[in-house]
Protein backbone atom coordinates (compact mmCIF):
# COMPACT_ATOMS: atom_id res chain seq x y z
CA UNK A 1 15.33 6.32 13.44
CA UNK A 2 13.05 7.68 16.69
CA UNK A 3 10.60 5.09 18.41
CA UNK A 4 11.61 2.17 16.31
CA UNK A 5 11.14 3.38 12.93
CA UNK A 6 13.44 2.15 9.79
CA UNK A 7 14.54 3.89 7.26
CA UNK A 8 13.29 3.26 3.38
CA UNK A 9 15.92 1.55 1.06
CA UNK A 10 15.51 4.67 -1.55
CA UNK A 11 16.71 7.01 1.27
CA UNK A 12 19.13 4.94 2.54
CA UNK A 13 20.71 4.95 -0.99
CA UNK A 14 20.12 8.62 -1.53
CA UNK A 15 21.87 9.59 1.82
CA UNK A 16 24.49 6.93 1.27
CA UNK A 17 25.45 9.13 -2.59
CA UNK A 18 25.36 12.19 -0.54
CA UNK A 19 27.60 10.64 1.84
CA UNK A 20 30.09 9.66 -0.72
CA UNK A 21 30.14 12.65 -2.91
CA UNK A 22 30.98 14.82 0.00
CA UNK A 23 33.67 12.37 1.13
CA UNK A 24 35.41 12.18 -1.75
CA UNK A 25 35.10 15.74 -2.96
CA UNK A 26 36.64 16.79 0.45
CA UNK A 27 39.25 13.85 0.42
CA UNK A 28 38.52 12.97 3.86
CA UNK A 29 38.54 9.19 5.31
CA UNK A 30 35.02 8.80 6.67
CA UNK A 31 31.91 10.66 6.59
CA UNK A 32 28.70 9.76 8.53
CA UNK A 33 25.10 10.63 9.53
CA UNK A 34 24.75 10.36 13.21
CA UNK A 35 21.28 9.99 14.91
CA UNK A 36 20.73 11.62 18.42
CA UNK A 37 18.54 9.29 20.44
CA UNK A 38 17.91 10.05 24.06
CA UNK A 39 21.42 9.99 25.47
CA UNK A 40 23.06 8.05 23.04
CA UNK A 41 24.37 8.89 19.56
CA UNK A 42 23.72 6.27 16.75
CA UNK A 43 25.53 6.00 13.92
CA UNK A 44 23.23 5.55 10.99
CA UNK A 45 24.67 5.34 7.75
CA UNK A 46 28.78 5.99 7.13
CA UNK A 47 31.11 6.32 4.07
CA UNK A 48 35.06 4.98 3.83
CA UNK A 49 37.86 5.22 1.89
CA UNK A 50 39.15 2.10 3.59
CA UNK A 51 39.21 1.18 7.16
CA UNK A 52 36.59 2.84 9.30
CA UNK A 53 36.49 2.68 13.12
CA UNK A 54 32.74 3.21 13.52
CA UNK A 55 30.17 1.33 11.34
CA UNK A 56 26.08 1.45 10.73
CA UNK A 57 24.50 0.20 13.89
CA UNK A 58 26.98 1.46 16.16
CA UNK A 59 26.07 3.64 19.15
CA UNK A 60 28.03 5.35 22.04
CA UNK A 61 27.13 7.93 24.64
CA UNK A 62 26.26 11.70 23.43
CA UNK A 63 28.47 13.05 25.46
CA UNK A 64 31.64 10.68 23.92
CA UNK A 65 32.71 12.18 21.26
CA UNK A 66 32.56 15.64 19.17
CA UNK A 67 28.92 15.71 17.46
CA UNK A 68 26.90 17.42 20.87
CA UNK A 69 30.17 19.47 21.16
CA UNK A 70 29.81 20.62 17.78
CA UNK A 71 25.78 21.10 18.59
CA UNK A 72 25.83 22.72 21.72
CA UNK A 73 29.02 24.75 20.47
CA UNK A 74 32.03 23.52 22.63
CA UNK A 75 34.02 22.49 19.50
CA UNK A 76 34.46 24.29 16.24
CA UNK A 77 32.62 23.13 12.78
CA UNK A 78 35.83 23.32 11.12
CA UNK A 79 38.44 21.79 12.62
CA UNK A 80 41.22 21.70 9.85
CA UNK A 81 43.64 20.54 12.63
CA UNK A 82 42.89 18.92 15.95
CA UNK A 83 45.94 19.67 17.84
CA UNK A 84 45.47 23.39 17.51
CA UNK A 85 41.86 22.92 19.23
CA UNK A 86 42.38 22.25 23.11
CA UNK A 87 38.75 20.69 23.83
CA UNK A 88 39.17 18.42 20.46
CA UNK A 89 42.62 17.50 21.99
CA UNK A 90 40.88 16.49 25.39
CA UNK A 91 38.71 14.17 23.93
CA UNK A 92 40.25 10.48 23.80
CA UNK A 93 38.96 9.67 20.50
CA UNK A 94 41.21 12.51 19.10
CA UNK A 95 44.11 10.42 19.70
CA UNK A 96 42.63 6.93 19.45
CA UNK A 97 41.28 6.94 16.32
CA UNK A 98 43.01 9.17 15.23
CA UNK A 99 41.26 12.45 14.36
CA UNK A 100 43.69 15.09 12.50
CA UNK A 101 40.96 17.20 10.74
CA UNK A 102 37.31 17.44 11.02
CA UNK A 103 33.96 18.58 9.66
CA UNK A 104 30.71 18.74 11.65
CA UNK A 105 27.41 20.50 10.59
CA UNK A 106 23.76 19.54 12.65
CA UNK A 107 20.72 17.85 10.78
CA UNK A 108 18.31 20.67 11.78
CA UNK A 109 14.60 19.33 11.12
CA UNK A 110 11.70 21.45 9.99
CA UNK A 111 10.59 22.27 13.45
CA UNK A 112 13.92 22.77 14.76
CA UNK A 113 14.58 19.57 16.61
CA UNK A 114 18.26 18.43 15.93
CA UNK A 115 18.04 14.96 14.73
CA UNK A 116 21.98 14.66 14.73
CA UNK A 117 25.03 15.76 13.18
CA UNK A 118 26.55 14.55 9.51
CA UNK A 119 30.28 14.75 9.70
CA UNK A 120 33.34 13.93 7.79
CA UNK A 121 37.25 13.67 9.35
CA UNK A 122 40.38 12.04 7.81
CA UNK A 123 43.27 10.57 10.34
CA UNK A 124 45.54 13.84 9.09
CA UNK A 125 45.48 17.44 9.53
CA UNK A 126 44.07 19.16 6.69
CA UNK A 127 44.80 22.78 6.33
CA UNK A 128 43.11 23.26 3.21
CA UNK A 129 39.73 22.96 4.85
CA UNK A 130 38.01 26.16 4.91
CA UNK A 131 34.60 27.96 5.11
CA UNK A 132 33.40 27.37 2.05
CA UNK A 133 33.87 23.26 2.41
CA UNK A 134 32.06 24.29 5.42
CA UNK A 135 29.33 26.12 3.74
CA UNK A 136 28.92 22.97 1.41
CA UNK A 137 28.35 20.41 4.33
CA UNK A 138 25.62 22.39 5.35
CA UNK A 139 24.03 22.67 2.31
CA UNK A 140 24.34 18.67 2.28
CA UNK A 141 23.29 18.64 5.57
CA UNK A 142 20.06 20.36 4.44
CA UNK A 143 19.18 18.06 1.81
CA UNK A 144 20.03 15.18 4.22
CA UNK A 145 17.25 16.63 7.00
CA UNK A 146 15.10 16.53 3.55
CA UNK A 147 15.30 13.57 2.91
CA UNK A 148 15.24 11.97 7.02
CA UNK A 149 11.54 14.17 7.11
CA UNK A 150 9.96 12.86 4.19
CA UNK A 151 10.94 9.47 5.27
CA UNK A 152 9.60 10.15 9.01
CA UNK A 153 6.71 11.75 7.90
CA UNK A 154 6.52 8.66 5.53
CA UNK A 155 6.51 6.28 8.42
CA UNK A 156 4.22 8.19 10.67
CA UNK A 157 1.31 7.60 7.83
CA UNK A 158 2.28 4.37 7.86
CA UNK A 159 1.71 3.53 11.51
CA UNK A 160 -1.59 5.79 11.60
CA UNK A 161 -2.57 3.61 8.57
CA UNK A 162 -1.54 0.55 10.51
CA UNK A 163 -3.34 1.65 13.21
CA UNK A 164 -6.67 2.76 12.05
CA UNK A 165 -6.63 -0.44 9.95
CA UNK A 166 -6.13 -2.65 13.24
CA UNK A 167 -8.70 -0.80 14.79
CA UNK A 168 -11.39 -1.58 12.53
CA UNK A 169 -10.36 -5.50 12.31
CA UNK A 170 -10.39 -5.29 16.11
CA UNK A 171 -14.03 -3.87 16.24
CA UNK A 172 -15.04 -6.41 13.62
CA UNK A 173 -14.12 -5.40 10.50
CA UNK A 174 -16.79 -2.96 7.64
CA UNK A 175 -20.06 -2.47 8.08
CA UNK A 176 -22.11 -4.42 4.83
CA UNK A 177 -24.10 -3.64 2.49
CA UNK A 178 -25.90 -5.47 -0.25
CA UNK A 179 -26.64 -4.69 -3.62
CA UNK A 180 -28.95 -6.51 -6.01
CA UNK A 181 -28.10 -8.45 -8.85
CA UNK A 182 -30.66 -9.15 -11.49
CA UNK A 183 -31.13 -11.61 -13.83
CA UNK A 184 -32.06 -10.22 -17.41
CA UNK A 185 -34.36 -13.24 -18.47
CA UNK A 186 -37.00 -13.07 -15.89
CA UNK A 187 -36.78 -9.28 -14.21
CA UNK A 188 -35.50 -10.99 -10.44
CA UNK A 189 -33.01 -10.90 -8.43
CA UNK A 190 -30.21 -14.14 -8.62
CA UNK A 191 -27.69 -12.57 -5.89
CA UNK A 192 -26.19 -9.50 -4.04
CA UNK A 193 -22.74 -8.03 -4.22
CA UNK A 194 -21.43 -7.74 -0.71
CA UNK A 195 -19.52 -4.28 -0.31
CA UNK A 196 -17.84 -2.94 2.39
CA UNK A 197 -18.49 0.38 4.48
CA UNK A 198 -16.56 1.96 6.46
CA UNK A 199 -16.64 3.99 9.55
CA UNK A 200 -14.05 6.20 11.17
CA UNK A 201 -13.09 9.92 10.81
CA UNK A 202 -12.04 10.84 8.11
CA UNK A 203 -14.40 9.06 6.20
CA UNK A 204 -12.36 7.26 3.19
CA UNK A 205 -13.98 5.13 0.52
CA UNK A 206 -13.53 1.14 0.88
CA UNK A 207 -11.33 1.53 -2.25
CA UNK A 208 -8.25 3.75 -0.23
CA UNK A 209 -9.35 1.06 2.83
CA UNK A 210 -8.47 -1.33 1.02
CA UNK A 211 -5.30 -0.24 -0.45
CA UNK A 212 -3.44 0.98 2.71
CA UNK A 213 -4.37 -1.96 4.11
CA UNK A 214 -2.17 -3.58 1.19
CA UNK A 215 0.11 -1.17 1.63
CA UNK A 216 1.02 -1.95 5.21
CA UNK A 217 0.36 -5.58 4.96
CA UNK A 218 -2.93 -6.15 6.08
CA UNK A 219 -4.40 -6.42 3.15
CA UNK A 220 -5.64 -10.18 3.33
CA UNK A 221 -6.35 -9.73 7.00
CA UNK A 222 -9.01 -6.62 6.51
CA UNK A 223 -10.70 -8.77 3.35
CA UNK A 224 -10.95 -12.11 5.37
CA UNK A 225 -13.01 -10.03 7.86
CA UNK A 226 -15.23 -8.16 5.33
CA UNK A 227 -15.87 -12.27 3.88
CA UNK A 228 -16.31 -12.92 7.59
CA UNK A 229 -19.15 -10.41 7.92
CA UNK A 230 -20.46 -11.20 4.34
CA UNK A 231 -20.69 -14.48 5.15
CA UNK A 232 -23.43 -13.83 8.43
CA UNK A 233 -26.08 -13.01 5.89
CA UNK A 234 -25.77 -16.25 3.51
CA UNK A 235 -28.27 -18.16 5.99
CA UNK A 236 -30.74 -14.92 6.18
CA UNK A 237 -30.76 -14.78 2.20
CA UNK A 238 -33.30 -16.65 0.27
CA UNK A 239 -31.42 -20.08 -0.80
CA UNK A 240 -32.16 -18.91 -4.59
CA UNK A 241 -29.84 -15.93 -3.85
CA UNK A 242 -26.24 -16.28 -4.24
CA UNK A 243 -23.68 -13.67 -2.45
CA UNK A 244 -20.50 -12.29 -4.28
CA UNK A 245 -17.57 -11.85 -2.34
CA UNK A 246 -14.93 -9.71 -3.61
CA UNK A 247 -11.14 -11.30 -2.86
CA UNK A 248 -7.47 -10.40 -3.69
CA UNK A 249 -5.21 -12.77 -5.95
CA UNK A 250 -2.97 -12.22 -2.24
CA UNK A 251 -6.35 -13.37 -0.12
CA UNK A 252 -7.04 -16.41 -2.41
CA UNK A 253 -3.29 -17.21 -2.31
CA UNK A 254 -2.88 -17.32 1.76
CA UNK A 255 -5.19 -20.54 1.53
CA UNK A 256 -7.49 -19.40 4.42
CA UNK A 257 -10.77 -18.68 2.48
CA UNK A 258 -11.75 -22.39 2.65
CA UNK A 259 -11.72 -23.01 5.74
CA UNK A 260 -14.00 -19.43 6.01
CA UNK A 261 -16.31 -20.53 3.42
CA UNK A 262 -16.43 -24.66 4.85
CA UNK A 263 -19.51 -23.65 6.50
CA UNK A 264 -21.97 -22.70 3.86
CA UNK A 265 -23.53 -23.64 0.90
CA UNK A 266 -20.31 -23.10 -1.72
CA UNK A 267 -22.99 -23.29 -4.79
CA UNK A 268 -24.14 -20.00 -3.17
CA UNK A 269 -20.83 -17.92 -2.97
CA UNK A 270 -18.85 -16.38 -6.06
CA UNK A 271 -15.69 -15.15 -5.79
CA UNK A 272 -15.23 -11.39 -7.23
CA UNK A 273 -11.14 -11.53 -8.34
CA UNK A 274 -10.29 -8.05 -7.75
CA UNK A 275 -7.30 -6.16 -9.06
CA UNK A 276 -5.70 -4.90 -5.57
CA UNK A 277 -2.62 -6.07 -6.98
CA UNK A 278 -0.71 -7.89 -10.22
CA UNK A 279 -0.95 -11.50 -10.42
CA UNK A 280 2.23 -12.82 -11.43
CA UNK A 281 1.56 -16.24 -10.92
CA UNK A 282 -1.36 -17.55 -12.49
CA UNK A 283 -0.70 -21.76 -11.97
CA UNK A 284 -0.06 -21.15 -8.01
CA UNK A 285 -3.50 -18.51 -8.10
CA UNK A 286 -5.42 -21.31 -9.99
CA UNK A 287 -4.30 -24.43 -7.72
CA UNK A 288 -5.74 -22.16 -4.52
CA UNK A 289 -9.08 -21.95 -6.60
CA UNK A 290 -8.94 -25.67 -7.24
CA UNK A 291 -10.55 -26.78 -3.75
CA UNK A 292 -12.87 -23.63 -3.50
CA UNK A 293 -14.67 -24.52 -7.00
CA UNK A 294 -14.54 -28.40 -5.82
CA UNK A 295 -17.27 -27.59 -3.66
CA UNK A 296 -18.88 -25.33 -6.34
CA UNK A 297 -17.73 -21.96 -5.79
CA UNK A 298 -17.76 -19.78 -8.85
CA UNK A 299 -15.59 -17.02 -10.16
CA UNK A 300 -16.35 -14.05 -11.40
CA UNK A 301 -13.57 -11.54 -12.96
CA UNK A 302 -13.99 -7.93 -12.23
CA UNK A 303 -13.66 -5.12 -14.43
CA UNK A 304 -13.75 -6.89 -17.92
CA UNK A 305 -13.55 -3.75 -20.68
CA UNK A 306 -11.48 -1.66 -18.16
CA UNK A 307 -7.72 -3.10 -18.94
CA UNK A 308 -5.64 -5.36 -20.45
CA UNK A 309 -5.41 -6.97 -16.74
CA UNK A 310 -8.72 -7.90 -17.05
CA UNK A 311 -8.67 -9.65 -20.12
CA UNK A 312 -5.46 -11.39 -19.13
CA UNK A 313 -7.48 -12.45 -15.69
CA UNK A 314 -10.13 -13.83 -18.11
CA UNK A 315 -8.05 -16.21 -19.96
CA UNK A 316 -5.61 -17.41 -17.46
CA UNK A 317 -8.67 -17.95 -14.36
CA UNK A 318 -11.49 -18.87 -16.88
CA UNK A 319 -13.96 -17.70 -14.91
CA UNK A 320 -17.67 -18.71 -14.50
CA UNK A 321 -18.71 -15.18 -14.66
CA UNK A 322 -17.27 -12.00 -15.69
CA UNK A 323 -18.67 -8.40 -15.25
CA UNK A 324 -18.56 -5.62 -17.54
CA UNK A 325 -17.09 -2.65 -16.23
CA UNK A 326 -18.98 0.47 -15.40
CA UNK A 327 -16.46 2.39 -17.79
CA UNK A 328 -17.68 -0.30 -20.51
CA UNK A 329 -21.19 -0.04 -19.44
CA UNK A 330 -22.19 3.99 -19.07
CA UNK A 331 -23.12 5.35 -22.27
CA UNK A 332 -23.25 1.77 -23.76
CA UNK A 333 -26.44 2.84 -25.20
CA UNK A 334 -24.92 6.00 -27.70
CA UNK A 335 -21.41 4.99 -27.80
CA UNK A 336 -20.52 2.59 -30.90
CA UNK A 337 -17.28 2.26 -29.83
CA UNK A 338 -18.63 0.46 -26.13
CA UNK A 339 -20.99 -0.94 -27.76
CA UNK A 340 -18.83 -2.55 -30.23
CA UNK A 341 -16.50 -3.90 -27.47
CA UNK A 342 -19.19 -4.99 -24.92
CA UNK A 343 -21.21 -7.11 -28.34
CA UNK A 344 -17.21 -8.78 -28.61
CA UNK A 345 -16.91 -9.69 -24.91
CA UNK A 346 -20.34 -10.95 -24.61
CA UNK A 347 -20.02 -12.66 -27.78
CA UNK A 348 -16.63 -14.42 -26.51
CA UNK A 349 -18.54 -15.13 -23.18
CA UNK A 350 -20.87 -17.06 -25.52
CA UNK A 351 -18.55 -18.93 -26.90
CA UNK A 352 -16.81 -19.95 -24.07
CA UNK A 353 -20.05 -20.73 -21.58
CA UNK A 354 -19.17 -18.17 -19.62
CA UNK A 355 -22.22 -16.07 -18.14
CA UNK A 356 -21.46 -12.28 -18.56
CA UNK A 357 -22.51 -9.80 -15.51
CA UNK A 358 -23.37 -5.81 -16.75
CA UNK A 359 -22.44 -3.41 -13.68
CA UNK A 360 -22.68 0.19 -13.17
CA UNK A 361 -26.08 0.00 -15.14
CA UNK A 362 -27.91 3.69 -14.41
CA UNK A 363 -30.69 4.35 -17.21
CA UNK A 364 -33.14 2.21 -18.90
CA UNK A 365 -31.33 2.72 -22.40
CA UNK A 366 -28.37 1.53 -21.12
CA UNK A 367 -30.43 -1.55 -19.53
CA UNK A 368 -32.08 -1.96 -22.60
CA UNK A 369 -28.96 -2.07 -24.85
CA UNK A 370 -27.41 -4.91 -22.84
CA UNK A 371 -30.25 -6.93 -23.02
CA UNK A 372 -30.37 -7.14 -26.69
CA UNK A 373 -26.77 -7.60 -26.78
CA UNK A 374 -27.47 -10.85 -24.73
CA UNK A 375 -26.19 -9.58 -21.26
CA UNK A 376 -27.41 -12.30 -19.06
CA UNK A 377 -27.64 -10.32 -15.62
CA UNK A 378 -27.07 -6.25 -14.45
CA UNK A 379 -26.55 -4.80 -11.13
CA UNK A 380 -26.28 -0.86 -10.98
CA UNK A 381 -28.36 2.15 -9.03
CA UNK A 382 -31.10 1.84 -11.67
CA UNK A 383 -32.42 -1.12 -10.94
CA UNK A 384 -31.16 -0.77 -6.91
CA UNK A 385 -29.02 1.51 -5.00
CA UNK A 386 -26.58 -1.23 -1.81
CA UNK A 387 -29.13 -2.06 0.36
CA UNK A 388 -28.95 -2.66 4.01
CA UNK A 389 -29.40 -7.00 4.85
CA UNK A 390 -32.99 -6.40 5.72
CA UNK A 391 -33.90 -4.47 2.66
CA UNK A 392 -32.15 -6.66 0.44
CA UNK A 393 -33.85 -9.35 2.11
CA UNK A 394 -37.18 -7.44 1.05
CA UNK A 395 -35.73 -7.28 -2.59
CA UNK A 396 -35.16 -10.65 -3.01
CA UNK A 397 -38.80 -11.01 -3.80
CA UNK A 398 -39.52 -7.90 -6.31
CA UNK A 399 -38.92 -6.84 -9.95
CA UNK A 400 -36.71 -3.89 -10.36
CA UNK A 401 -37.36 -0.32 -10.75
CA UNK A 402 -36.01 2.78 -10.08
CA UNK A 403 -33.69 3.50 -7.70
């Protein structure tokens, strides 16, 4: 594919059926998708009965050959027998191969740009060939350019995604922002949640950041420098303030958060398991926490109430904290059936000494109704919107109120 690009397995396959089907139907010995690329032709994907004298990877010059014939209109589409065609005739591969019939339609892109030819021949004339086996192979030859766009358009968001991701670790990685989290018992703040903003146009929230960072396998590499920048304001905190660092099952994995966190006071960090992707392999996920809650690093599961993930999270990790998901929390206050379920989590959290974190709180009621449920701490825009370092810094020393 142009500038370097590969093609996806799925259209691989689908090309490589296409390739097949119009093989066989046409009883012809090969059939293949050539790729036009500067001055050479590439052979991209090809279909045989048996023995095939070009295969995928191959490349010769454009002007060997009969595809740019074909394109530029010096040989026939249809060429149901090669001796009867004098420029197919002067062409050595006619006779070293050998060519006796052949089939040759362009792959004609959305803007017009030939990307290159897909062809069929068989070593024997064929004079049963005729228009309408031509009309077909264009047809085929449309759904083929289909399916070549939406995989170049497919890699072209992947290396603007790759880029603008690069771009932002390069200049340092998100902007951050703090917001309060309060403890229930006595009205103050215990610690911050350190979330990540972005700049750039257009402006995307950390969430889609986040994920096409995954997506193009940079996923670890963008959250290792939000920690990074989290991690500057641990020293201008108040040492009763803990910060909570949100971190991939693949970021724990790679092994390189210790050696990020080795400089600070681990009894001050928690670790915010997010759900950026499934965790098949609790044991492996749980020996990377080992040395991290050694030096007294907790962990908190996100989302509890949202998902069966969650609760799976909670009993495989057993977490020092988990938070109750905004979708749990909203409405807590007039919905039995939240209320219910957040009594049965907090309950279990009881139980099993694990400290239980309300988010997404936004109205007194709801406030209220945690509390009595026994809801040790809350975060959410009633009680304070993410705060810049300094005004969190400010925070640290005041009761909440209203956003």
């Amino acid at each position: 594919m142009p500038h370097g690009a590969s093609p996806s397995n799925n259209t691989d396959q689908t090309i490589d059926r296409i390739l097949h089907a119009i093989r066989t139907h046409l009883c012809m010995d090969v059939a293949f998708v050539s790729e036009f690329i500067g001055t050479e032709r590439f052979f991209r994907q090809v279909d045989a009965a048996g023995w095939t004298p070009i295969h995928v990877g191959d490349s010769v010059p454009l002007e060997n050959g009969y595809c740019q014939r074909v394109v530029d209109g010096r040989l026939p589409r249809l060429i149901p027998d090669t001796t009867a065609v004098p420029e197919a005739m002067a062409q050595p591969e006619t006779l070293a191969i050998p060519i006796g019939s052949h089939l040759s339609v362009p792959i004609r892109l959305s803007d017009g740009r030939v990307y290159g030819t897909f062809c069929c021949f068989s070593f024997m004339p064929d004079q049963s060939l005729n228009e309408r086996d031509l009309q077909m192979m264009s047809a085929f030859a449309d759904l083929v350019a289909y399916q070549i766009e939406c995989e170049l358009a497919s890699s072209l968001a992947r290396r603007l995604k790759t880029e603008r991701i690069e771009m932002a670790i390069r200049q340092g990685g998100p902007d951050i922002v703090f917001q309060p989290i309060y403890s229930l018992l006595d009205n103050h703040p215990i610690g911050v949640e350190c979330l990540s903003r972005f700049r750039g146009a257009p402006p995307s929230p950390p969430d889609v950041w986040f994920a096409d960072a995954a997506e193009v396998g940079l996923g670890t590499n963008l959250e290792l420098c939000a920690i990074s920048r989290a991690m500057e304001a641990i020293d201008a905190l108040p040492e009763n303030i803990y910060i909570a660092l949100n971190a991939s099952p693949e970021t724990i994995l790679s092994g390189r958060l210790p050696a990020l966190l080795r400089s600070s006071d681990s009894r001050r960090i928690v670790l915010e398991l997010t759900e950026h992707a499934h965790v098949d392999d609790y044991p492996s996920l749980m020996r990377s926490l080992e040395p991290l809650r050694a030096r007294g690093v907790r962990v908190s599961i996100d989302d509890a109430g949202a998902g069966y993930a969650s609760m799976r999270h909670i009993l495989s990790v057993q977490p020092d904290i988990i938070k109750l998901d905004i979708s749990l929390t909203r409405s807590i206050d007039t919905d039995p059936t939240r209320h219910a379920l957040a009594a049965a989590l907090i309950e279990f959290a009881r139980q099993t000494g694990i400290s239980v974190l309300a988010e997404g709180v936004e109205t007194a009621a709801e406030l209220e109704s945690l509390r009595s449920l026994g809801a040790a701490n809350a975060q959410g825009y009633f009680l304070s919107r993410p705060l810049p370092l300094a005004d969190a810094i400010r925070c640290a020393a005041l009761k909440p109120g209203h956003a």
